[in-house]
PDB file of N, CA and C in Angstrom:
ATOM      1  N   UNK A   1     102.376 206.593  69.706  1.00  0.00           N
ATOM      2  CA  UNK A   1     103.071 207.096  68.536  1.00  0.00           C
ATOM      3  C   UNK A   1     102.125 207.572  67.438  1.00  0.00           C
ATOM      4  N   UNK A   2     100.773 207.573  67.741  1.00  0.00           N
ATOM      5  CA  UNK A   2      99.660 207.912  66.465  1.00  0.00           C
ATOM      6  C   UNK A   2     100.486 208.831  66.238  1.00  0.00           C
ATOM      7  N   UNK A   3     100.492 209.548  65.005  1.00  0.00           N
ATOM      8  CA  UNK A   3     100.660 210.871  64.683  1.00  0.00           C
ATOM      9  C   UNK A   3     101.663 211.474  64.630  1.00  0.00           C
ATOM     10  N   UNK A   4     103.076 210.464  65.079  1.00  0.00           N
ATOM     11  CA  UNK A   4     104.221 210.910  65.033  1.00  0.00           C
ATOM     12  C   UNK A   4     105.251 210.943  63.882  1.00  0.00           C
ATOM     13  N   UNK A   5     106.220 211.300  63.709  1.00  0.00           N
ATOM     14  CA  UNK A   5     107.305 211.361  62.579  1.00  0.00           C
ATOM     15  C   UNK A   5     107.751 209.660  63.202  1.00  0.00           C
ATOM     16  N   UNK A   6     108.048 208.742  62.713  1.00  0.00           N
ATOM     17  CA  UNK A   6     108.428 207.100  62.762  1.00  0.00           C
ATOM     18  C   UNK A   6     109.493 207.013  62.233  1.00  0.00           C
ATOM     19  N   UNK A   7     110.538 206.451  61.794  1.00  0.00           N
ATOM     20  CA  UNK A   7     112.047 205.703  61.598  1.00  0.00           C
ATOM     21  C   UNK A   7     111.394 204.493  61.455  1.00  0.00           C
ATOM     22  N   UNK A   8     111.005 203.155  60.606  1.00  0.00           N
ATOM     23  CA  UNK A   8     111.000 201.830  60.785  1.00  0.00           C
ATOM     24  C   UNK A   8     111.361 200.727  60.020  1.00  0.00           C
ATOM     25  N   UNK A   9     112.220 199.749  60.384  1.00  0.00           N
ATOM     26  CA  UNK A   9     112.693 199.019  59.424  1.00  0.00           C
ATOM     27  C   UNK A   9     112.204 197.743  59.539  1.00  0.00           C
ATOM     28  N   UNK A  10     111.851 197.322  58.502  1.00  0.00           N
ATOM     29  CA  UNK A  10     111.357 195.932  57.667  1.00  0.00           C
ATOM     30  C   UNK A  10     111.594 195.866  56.271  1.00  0.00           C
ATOM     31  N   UNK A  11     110.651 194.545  55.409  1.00  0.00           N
ATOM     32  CA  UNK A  11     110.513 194.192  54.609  1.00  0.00           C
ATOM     33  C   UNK A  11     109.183 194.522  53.750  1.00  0.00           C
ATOM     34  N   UNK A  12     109.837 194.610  51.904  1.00  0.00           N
ATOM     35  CA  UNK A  12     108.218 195.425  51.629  1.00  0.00           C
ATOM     36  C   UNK A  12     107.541 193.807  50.607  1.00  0.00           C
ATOM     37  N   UNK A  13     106.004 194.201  51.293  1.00  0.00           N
ATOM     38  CA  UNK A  13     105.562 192.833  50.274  1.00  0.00           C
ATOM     39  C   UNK A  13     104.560 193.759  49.480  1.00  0.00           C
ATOM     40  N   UNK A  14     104.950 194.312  48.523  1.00  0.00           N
ATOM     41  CA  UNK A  14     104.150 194.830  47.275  1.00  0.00           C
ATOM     42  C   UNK A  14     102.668 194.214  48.136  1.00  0.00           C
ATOM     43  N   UNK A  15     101.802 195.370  46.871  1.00  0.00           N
ATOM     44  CA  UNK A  15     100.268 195.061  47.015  1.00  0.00           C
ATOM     45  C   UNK A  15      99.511 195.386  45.845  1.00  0.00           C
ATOM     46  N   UNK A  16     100.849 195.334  45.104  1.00  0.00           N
ATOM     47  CA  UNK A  16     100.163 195.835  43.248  1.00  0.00           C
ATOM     48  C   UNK A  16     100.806 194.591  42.434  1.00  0.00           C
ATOM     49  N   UNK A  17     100.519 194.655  41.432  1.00  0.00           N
ATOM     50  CA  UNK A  17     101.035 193.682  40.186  1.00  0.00           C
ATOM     51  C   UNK A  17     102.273 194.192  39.600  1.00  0.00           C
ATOM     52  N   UNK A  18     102.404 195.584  39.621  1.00  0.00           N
ATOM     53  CA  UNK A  18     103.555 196.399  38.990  1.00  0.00           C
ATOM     54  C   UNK A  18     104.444 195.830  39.571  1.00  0.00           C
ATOM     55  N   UNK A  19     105.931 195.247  39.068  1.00  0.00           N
ATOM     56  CA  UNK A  19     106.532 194.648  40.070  1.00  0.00           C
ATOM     57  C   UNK A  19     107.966 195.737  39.982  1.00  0.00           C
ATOM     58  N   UNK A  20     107.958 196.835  39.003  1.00  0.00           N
ATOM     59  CA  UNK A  20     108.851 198.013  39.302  1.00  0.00           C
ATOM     60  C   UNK A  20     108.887 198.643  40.235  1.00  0.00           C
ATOM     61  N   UNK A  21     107.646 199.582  40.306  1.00  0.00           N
ATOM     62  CA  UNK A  21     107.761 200.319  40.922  1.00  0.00           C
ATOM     63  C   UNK A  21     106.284 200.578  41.868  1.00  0.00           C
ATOM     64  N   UNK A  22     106.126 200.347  43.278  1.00  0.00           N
ATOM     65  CA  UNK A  22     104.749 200.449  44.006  1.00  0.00           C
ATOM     66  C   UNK A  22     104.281 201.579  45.067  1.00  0.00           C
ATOM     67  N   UNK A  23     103.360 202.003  45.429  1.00  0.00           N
ATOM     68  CA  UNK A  23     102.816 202.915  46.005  1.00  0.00           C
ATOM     69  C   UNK A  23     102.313 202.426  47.090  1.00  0.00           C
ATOM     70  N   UNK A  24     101.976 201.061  47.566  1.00  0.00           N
ATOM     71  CA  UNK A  24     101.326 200.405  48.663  1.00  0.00           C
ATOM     72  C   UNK A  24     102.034 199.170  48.928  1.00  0.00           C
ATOM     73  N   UNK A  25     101.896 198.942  50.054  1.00  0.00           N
ATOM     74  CA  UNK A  25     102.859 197.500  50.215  1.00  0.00           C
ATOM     75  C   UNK A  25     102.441 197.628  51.721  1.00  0.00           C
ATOM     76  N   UNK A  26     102.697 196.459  52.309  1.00  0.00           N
ATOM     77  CA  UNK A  26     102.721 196.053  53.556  1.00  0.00           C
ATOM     78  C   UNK A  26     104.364 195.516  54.041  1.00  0.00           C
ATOM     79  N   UNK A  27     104.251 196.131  55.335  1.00  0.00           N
ATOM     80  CA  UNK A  27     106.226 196.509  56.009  1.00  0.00           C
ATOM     81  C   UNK A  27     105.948 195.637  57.182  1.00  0.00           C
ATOM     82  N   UNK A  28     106.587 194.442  56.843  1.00  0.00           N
ATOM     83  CA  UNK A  28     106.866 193.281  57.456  1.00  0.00           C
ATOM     84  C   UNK A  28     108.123 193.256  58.408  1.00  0.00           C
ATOM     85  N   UNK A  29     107.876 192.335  59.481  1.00  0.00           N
ATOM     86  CA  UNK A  29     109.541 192.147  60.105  1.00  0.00           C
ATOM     87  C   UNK A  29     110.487 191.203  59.628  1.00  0.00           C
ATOM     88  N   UNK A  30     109.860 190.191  58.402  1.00  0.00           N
ATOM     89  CA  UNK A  30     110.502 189.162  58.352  1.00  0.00           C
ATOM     90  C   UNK A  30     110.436 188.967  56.664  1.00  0.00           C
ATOM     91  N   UNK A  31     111.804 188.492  55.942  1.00  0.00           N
ATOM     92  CA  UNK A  31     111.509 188.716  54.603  1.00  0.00           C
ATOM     93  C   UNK A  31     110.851 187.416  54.151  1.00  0.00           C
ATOM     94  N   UNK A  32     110.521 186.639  54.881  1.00  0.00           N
ATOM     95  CA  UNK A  32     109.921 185.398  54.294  1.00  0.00           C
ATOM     96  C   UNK A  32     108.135 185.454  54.265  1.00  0.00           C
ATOM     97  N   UNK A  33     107.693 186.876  55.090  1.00  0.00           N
ATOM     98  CA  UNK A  33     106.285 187.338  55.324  1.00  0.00           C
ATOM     99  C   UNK A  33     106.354 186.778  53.699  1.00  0.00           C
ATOM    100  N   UNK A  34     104.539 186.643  53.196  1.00  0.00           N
ATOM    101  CA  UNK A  34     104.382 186.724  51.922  1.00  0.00           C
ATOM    102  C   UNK A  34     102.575 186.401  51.908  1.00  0.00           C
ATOM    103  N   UNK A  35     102.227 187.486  51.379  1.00  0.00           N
ATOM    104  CA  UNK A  35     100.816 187.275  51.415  1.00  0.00           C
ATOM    105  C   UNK A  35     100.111 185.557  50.533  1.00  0.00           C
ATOM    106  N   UNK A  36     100.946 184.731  50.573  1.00  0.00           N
ATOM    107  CA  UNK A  36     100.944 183.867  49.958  1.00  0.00           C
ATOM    108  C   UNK A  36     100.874 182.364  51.312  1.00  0.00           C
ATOM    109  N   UNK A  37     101.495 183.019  52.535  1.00  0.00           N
ATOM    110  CA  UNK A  37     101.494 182.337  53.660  1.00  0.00           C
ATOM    111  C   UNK A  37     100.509 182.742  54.536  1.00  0.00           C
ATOM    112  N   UNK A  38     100.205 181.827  55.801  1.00  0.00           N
ATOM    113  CA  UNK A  38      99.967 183.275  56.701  1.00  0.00           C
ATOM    114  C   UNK A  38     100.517 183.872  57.266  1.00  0.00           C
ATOM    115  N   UNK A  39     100.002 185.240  57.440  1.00  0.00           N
ATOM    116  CA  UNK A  39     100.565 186.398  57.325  1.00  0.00           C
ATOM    117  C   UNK A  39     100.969 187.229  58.683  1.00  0.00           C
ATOM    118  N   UNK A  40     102.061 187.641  58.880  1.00  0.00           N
ATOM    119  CA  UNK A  40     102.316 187.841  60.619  1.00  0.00           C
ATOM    120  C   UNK A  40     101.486 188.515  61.432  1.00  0.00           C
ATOM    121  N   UNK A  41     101.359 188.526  62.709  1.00  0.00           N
ATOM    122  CA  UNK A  41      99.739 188.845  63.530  1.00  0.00           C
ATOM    123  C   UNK A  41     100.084 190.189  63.221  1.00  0.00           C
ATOM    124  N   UNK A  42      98.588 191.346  63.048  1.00  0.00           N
ATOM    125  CA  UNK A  42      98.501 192.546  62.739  1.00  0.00           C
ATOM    126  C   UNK A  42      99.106 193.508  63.495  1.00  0.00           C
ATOM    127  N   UNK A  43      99.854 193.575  64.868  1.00  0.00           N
ATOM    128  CA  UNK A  43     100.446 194.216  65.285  1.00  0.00           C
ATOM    129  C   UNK A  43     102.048 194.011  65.033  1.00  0.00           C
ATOM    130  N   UNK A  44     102.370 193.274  63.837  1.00  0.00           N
ATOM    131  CA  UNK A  44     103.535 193.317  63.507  1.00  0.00           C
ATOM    132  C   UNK A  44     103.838 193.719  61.964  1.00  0.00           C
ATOM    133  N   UNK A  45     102.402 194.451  61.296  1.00  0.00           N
ATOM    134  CA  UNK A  45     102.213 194.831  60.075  1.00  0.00           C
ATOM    135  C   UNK A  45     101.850 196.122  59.798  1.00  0.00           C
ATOM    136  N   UNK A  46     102.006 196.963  58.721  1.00  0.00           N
ATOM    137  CA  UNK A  46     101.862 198.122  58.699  1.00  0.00           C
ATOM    138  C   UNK A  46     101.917 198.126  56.922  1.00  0.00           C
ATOM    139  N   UNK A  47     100.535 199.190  56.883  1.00  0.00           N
ATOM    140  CA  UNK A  47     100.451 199.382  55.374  1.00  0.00           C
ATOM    141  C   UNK A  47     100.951 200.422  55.518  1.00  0.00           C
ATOM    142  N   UNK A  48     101.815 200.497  54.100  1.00  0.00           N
ATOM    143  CA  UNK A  48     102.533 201.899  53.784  1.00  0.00           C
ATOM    144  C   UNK A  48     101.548 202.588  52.569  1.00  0.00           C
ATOM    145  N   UNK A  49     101.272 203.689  52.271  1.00  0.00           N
ATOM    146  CA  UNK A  49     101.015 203.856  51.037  1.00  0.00           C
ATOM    147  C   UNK A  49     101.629 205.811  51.040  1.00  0.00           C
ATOM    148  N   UNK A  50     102.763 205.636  49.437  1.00  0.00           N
ATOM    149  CA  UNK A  50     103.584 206.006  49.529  1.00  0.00           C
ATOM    150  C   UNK A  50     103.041 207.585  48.264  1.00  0.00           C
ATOM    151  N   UNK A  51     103.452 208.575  48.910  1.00  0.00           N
ATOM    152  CA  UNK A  51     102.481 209.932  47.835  1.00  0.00           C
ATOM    153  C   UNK A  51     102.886 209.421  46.248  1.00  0.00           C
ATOM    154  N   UNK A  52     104.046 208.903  46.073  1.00  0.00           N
ATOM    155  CA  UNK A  52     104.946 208.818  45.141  1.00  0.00           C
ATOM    156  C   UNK A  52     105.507 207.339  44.965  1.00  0.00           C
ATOM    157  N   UNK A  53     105.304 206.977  43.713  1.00  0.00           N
ATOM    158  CA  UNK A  53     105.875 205.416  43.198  1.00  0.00           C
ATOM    159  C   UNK A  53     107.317 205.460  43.986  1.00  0.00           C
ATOM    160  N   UNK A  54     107.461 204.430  44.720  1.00  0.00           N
ATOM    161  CA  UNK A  54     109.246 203.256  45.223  1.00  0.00           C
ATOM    162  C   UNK A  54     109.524 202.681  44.385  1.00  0.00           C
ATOM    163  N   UNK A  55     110.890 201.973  43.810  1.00  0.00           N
ATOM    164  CA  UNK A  55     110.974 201.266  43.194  1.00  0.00           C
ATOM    165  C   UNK A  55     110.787 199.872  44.189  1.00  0.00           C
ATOM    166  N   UNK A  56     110.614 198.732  43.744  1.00  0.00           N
ATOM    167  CA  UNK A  56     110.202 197.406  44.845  1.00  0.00           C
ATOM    168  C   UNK A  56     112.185 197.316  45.406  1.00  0.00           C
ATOM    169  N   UNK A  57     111.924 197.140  46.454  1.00  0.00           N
ATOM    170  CA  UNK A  57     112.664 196.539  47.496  1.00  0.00           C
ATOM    171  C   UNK A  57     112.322 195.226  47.700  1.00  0.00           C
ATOM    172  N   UNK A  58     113.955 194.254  47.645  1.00  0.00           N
ATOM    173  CA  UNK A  58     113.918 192.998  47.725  1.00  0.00           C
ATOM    174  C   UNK A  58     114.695 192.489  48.790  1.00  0.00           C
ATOM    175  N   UNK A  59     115.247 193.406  49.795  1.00  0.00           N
ATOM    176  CA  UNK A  59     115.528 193.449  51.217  1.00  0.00           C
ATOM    177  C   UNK A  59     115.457 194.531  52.087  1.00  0.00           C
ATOM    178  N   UNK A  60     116.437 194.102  53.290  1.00  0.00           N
ATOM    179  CA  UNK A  60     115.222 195.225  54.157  1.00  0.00           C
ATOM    180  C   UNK A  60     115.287 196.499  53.447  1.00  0.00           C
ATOM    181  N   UNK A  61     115.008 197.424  54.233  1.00  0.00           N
ATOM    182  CA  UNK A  61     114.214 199.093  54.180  1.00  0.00           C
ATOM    183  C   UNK A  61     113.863 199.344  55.297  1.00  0.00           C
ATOM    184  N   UNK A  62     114.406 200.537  55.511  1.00  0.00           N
ATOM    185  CA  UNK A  62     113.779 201.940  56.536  1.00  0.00           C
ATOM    186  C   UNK A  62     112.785 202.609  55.875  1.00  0.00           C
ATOM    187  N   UNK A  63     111.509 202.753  56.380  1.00  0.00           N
ATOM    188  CA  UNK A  63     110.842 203.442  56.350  1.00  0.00           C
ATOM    189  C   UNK A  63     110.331 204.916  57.042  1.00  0.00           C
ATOM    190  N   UNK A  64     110.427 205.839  56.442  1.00  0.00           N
ATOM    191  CA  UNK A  64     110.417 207.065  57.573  1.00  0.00           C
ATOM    192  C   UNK A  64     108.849 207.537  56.902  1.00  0.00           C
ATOM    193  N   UNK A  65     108.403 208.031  58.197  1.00  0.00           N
ATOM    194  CA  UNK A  65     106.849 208.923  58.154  1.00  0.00           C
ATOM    195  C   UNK A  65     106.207 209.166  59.105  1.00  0.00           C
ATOM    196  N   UNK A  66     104.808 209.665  58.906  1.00  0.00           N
ATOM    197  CA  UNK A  66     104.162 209.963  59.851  1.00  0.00           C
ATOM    198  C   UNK A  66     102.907 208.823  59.846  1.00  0.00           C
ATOM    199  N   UNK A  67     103.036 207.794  61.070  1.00  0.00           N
ATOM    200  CA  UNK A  67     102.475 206.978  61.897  1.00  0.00           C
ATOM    201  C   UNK A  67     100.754 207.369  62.167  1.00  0.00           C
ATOM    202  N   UNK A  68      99.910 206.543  61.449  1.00  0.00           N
ATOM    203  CA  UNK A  68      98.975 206.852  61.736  1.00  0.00           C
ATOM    204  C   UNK A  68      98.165 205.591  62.163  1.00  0.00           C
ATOM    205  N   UNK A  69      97.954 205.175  63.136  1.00  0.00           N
ATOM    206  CA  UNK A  69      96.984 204.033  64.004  1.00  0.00           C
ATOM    207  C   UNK A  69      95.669 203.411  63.578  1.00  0.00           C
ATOM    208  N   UNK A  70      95.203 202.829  62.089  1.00  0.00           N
ATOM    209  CA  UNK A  70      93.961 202.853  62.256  1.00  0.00           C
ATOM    210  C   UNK A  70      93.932 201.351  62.001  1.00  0.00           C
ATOM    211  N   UNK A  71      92.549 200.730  62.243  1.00  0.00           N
ATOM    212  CA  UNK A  71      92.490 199.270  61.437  1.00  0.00           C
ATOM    213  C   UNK A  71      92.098 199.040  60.041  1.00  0.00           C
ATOM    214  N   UNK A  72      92.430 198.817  59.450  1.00  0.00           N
ATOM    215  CA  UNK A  72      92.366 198.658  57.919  1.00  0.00           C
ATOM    216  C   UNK A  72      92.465 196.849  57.411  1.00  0.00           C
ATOM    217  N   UNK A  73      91.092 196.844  57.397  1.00  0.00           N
ATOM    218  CA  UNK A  73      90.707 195.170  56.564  1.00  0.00           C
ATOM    219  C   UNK A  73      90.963 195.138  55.369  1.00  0.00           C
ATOM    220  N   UNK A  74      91.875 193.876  54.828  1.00  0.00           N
ATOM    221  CA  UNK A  74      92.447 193.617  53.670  1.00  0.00           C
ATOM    222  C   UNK A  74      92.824 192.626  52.870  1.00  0.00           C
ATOM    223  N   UNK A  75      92.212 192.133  51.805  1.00  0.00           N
ATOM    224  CA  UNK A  75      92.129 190.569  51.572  1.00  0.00           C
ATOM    225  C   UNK A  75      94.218 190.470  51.698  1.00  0.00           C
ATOM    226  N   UNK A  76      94.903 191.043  51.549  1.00  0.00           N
ATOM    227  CA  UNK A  76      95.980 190.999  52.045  1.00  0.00           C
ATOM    228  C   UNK A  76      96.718 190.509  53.495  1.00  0.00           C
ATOM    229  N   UNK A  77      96.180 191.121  54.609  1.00  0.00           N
ATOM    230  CA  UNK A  77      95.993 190.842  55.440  1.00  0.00           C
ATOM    231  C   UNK A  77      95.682 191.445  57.013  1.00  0.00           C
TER     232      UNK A  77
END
């Protein structure tokens, strides 16, 4: 799926302090994920980062885009 148009639904755990509105977040399967726990194994995580501020989502979400495959280290997770 590298490189493809995606459909995906999860949960968003912000990755900013702004708690309106965020541009990056990590799209979880589970709403209890919380970078505060540990954090679900990396093939069940996906950073979003969005051209344009979201307002925060406090349940699920579809996410639509284009899927790009890379590894990305993150005191997040």
């Amino acid at each position: 799926l590298d490189g493809e148009v995606v459909k995906i639904p999860g949960f968003m755990v912000p990755l900013e302090d702004e708690l309106k509105n965020v541009s990056e977040f990590l799209l979880v399967p589970t709403p209890q994920a919380c970078i505060h726990v540990p954090a679900p194994p990396p093939n069940q995580m996906l950073y979003i980062k969005m051209k344009e501020p979201v307002e925060t989502a406090y349940g699920p979400i579809w996410v639509y885009g284009k899927l790009n495959i890379v590894t990305k280290r993150s005191v997040y997770g």
